[in-house]
C-alpha atoms as a PDB file:
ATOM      1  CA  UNK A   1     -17.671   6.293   2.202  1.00  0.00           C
ATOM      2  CA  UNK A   2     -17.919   9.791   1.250  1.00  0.00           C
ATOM      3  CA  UNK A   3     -17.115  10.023  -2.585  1.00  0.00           C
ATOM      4  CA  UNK A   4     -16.248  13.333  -3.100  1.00  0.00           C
ATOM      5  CA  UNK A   5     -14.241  16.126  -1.295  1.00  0.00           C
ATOM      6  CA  UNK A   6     -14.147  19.468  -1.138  1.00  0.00           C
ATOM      7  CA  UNK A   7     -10.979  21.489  -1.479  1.00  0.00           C
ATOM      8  CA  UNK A   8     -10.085  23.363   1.548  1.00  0.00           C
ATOM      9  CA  UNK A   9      -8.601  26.381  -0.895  1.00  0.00           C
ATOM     10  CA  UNK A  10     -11.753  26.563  -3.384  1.00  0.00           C
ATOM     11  CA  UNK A  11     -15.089  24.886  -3.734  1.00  0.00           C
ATOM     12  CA  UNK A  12     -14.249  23.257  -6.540  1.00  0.00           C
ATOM     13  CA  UNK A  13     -14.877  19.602  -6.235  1.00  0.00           C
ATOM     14  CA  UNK A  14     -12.121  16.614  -6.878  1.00  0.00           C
ATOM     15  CA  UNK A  15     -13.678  14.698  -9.244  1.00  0.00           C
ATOM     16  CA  UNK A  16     -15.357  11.302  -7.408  1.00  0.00           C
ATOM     17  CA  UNK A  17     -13.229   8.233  -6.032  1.00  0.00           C
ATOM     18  CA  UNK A  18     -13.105   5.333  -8.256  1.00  0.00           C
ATOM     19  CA  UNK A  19     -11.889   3.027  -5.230  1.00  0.00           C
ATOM     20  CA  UNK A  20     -13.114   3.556  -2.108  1.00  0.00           C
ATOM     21  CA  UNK A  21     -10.289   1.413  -0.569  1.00  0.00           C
ATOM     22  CA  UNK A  22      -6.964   0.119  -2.743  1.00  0.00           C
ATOM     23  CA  UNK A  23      -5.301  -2.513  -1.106  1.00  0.00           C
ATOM     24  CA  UNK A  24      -1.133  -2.965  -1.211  1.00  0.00           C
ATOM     25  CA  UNK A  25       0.304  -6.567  -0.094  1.00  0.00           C
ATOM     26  CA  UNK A  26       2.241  -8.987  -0.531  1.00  0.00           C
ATOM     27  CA  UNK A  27       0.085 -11.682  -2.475  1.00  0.00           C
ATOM     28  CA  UNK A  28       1.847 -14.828  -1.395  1.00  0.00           C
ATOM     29  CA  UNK A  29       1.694 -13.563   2.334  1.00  0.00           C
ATOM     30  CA  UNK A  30      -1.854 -12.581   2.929  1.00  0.00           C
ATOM     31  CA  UNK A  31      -3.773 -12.807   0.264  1.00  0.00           C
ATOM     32  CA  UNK A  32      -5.275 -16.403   1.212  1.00  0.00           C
ATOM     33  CA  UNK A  33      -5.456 -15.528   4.589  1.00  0.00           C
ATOM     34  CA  UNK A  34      -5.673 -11.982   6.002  1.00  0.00           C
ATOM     35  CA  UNK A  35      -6.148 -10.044   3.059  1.00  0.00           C
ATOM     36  CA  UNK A  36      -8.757 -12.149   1.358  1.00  0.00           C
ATOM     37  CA  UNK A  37     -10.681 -11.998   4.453  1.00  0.00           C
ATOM     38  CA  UNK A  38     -10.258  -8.096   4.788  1.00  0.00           C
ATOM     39  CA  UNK A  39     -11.279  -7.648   1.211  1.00  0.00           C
ATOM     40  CA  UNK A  40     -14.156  -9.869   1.588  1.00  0.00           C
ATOM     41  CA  UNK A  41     -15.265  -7.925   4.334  1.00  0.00           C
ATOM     42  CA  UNK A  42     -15.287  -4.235   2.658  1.00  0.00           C
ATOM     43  CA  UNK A  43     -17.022  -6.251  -0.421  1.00  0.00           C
ATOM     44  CA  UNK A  44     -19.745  -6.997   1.486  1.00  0.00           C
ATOM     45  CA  UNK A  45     -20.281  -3.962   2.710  1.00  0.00           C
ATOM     46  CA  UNK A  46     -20.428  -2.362  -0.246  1.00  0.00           C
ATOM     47  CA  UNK A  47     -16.847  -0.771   0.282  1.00  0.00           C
ATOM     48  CA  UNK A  48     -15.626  -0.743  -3.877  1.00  0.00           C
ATOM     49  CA  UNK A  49     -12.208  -1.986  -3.224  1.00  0.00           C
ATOM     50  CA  UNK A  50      -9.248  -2.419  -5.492  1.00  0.00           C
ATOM     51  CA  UNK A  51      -7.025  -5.423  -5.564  1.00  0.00           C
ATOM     52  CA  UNK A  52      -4.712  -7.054  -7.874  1.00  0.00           C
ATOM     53  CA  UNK A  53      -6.516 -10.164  -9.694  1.00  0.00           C
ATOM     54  CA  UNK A  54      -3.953 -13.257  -9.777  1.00  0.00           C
ATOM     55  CA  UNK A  55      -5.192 -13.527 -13.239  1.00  0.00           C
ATOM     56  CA  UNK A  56      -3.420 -10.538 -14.515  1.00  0.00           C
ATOM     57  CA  UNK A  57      -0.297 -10.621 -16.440  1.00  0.00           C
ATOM     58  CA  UNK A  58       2.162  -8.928 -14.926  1.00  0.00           C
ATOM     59  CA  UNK A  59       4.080  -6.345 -16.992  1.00  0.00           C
ATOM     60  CA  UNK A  60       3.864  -2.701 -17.675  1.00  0.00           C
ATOM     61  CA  UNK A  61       0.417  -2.211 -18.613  1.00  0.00           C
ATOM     62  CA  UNK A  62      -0.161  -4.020 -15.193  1.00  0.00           C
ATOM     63  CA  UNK A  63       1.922  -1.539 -13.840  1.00  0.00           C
ATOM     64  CA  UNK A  64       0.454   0.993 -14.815  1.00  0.00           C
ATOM     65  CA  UNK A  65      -3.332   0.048 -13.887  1.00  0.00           C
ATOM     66  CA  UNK A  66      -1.956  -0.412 -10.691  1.00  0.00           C
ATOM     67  CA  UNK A  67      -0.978   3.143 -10.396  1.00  0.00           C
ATOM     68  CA  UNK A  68      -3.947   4.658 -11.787  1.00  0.00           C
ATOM     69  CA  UNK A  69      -5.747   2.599  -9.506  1.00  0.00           C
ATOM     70  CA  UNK A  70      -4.151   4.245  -6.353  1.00  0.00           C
ATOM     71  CA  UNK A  71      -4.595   7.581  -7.485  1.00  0.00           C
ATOM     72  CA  UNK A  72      -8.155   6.865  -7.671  1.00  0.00           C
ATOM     73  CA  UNK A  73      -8.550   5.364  -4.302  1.00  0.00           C
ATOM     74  CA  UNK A  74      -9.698   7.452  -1.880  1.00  0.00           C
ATOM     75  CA  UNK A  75      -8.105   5.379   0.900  1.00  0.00           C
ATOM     76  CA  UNK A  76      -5.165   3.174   0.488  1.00  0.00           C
ATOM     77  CA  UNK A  77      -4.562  -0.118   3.239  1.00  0.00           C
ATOM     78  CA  UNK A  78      -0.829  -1.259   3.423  1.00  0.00           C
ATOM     79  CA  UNK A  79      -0.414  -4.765   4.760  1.00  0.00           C
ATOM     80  CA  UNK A  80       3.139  -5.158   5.577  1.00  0.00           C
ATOM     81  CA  UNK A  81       4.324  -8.499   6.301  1.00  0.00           C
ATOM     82  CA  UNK A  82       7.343 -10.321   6.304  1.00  0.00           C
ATOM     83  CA  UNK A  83       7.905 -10.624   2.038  1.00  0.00           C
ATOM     84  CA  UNK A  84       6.538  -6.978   1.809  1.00  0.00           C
ATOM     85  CA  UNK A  85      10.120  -5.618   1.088  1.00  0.00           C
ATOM     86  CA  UNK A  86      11.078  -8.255  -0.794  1.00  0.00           C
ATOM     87  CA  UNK A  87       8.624  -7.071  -3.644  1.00  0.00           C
ATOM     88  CA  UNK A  88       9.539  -4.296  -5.813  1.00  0.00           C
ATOM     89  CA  UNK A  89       5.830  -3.925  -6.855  1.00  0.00           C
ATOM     90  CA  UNK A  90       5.152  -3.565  -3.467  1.00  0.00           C
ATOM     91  CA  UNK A  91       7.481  -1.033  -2.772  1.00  0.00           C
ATOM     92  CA  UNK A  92       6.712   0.891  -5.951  1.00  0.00           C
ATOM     93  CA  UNK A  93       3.208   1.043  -5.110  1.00  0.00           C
ATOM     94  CA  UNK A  94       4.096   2.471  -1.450  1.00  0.00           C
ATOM     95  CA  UNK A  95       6.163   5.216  -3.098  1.00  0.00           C
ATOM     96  CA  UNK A  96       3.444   5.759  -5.531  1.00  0.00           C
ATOM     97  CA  UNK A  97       0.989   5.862  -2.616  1.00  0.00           C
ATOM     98  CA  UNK A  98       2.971   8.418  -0.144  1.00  0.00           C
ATOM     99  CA  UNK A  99       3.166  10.644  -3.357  1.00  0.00           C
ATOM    100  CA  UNK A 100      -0.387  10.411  -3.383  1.00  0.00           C
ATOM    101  CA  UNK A 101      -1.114  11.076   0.260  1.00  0.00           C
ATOM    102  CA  UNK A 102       0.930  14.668  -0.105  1.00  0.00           C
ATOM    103  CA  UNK A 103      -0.304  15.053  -3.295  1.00  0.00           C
ATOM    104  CA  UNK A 104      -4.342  14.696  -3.176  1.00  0.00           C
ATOM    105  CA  UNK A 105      -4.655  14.068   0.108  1.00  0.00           C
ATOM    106  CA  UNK A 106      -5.462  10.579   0.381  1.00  0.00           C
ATOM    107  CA  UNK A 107      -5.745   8.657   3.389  1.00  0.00           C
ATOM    108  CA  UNK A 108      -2.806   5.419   4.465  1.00  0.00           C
ATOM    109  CA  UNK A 109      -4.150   3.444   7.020  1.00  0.00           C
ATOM    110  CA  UNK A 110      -0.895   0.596   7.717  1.00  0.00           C
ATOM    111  CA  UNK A 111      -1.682  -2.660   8.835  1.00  0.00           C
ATOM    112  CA  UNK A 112       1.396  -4.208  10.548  1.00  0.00           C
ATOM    113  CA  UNK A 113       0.463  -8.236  10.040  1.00  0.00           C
ATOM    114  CA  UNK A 114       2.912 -10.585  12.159  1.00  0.00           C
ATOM    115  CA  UNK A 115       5.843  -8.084  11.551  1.00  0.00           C
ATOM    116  CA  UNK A 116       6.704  -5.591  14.277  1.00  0.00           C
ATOM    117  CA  UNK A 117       6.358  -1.083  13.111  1.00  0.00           C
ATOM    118  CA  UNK A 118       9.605  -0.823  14.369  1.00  0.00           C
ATOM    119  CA  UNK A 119      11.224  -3.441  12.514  1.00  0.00           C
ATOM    120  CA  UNK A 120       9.444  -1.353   9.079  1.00  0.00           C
ATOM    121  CA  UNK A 121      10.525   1.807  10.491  1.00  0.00           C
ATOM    122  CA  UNK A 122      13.871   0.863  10.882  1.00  0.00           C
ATOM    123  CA  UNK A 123      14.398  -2.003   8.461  1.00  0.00           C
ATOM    124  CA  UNK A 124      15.239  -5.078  10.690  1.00  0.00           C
ATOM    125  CA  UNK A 125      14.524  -9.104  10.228  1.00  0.00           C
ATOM    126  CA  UNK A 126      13.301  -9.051   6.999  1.00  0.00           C
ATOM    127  CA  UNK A 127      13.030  -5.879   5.259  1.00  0.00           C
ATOM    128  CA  UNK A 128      16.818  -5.884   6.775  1.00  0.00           C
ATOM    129  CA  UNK A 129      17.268  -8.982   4.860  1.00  0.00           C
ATOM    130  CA  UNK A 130      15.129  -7.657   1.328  1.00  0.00           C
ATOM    131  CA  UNK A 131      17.653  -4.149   1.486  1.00  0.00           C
ATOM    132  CA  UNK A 132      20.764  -6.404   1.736  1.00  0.00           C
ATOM    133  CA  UNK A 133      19.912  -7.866  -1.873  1.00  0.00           C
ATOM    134  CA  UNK A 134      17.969  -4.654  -3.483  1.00  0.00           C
ATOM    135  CA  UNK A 135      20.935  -2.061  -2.705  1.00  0.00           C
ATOM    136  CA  UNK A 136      23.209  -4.294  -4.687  1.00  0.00           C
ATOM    137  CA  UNK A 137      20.842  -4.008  -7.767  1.00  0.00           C
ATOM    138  CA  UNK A 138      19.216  -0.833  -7.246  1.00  0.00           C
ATOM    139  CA  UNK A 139      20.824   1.276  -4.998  1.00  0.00           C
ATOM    140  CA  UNK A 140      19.137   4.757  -5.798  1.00  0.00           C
ATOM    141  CA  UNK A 141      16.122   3.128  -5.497  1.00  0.00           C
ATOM    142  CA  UNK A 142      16.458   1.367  -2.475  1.00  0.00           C
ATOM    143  CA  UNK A 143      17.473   5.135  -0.976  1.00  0.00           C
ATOM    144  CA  UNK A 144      13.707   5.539  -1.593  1.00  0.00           C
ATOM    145  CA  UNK A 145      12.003   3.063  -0.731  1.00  0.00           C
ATOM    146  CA  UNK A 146      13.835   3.217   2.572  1.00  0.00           C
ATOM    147  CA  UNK A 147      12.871   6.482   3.597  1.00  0.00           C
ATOM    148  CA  UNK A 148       8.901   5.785   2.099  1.00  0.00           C
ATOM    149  CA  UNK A 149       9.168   2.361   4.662  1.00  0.00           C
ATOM    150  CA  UNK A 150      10.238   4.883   7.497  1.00  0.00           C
ATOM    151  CA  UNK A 151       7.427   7.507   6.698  1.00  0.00           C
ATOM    152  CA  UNK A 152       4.671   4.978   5.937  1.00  0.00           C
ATOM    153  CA  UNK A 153       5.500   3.123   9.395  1.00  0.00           C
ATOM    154  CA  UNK A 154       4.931   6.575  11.624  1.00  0.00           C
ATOM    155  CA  UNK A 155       1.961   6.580  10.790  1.00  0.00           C
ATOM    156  CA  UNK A 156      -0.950   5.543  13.276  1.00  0.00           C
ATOM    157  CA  UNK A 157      -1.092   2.113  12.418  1.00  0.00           C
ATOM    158  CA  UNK A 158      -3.089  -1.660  13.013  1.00  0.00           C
ATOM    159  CA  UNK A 159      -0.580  -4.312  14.224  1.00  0.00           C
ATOM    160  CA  UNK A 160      -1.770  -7.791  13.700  1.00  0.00           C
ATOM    161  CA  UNK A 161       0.064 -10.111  15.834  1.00  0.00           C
ATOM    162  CA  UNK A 162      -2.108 -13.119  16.242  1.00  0.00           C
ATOM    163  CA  UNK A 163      -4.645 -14.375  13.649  1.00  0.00           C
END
């Protein structure tokens, strides 16, 4: 994967990609199944790729390694599945990732896994079910991470149905 990039107003380079690929998911939906085999697959092909260790503690320095490590990902794959929503991390990191995207120019590439775009889109079955409980406790927030869901989920996107 290309590591640098021109900038279309200058020809300054962007300094190079850390990550070639950052991966967002919902670790106790895919990560022994669909995402461990997707990031075994850009491993082996010598695609760096970025995702959370089970190892790490979770907490703010966590949090913000996480963060870092999107804005240094060139290209950033969003699994959504059926506990995405339920995860505030998760939905952090989205926000943090379409703030990204308009920001340096990165590239989302959504993977729909056994959940339907439109349900994302428009926050039915379970991310209905995840914004019943998150607008009682954070309701600005939740305003957010609404609208990211909705802008993430028009993008050109991979739905996995079977597998």
């Amino acid at each position: 994967m290309d590591s640098t990039r021109a900038s279309s107003s200058s020809s300054a380079l962007v300094p190079q990609w850390k990550y070639d690929v950052f991966l967002s998911f919902r670790g106790e939906d895919t990560r022994g199944n669909f995402t461990g085999h997707l990031y075994t697959a850009l491993t082996e092909r010598g695609i760096h790729t970025f995702r959370d260790d089970e190892e790490i503690e979770r907490g703010s320095e966590i949090r913000q390694k996480l963060l870092k490590a999107i804005e240094e990902s060139r290209f950033c794959v969003v699994v959504f599945s059926k506990g995405y929503a339920h995860s505030t991390w998760c939905l952090d990191e989205l926000v943090k990732i379409i703030e990204c995207v308009k920001k340096n120019g990165q590239t989302i590439i959504p993977i729909f896994y056994h959940v339907d775009p439109s349900d994302v889109r428009k926050q039915r079955g379970s991310f209905e079910e995840a914004f019943v409980n998150l607008e009682k406790q954070k309701e600005e927030k939740a305003k957010r991470w609404r609208a990211t869901l909705r802008e993430a989920s028009n993008i050109y996107d991979w739905h996995v149905e079977h597998g």
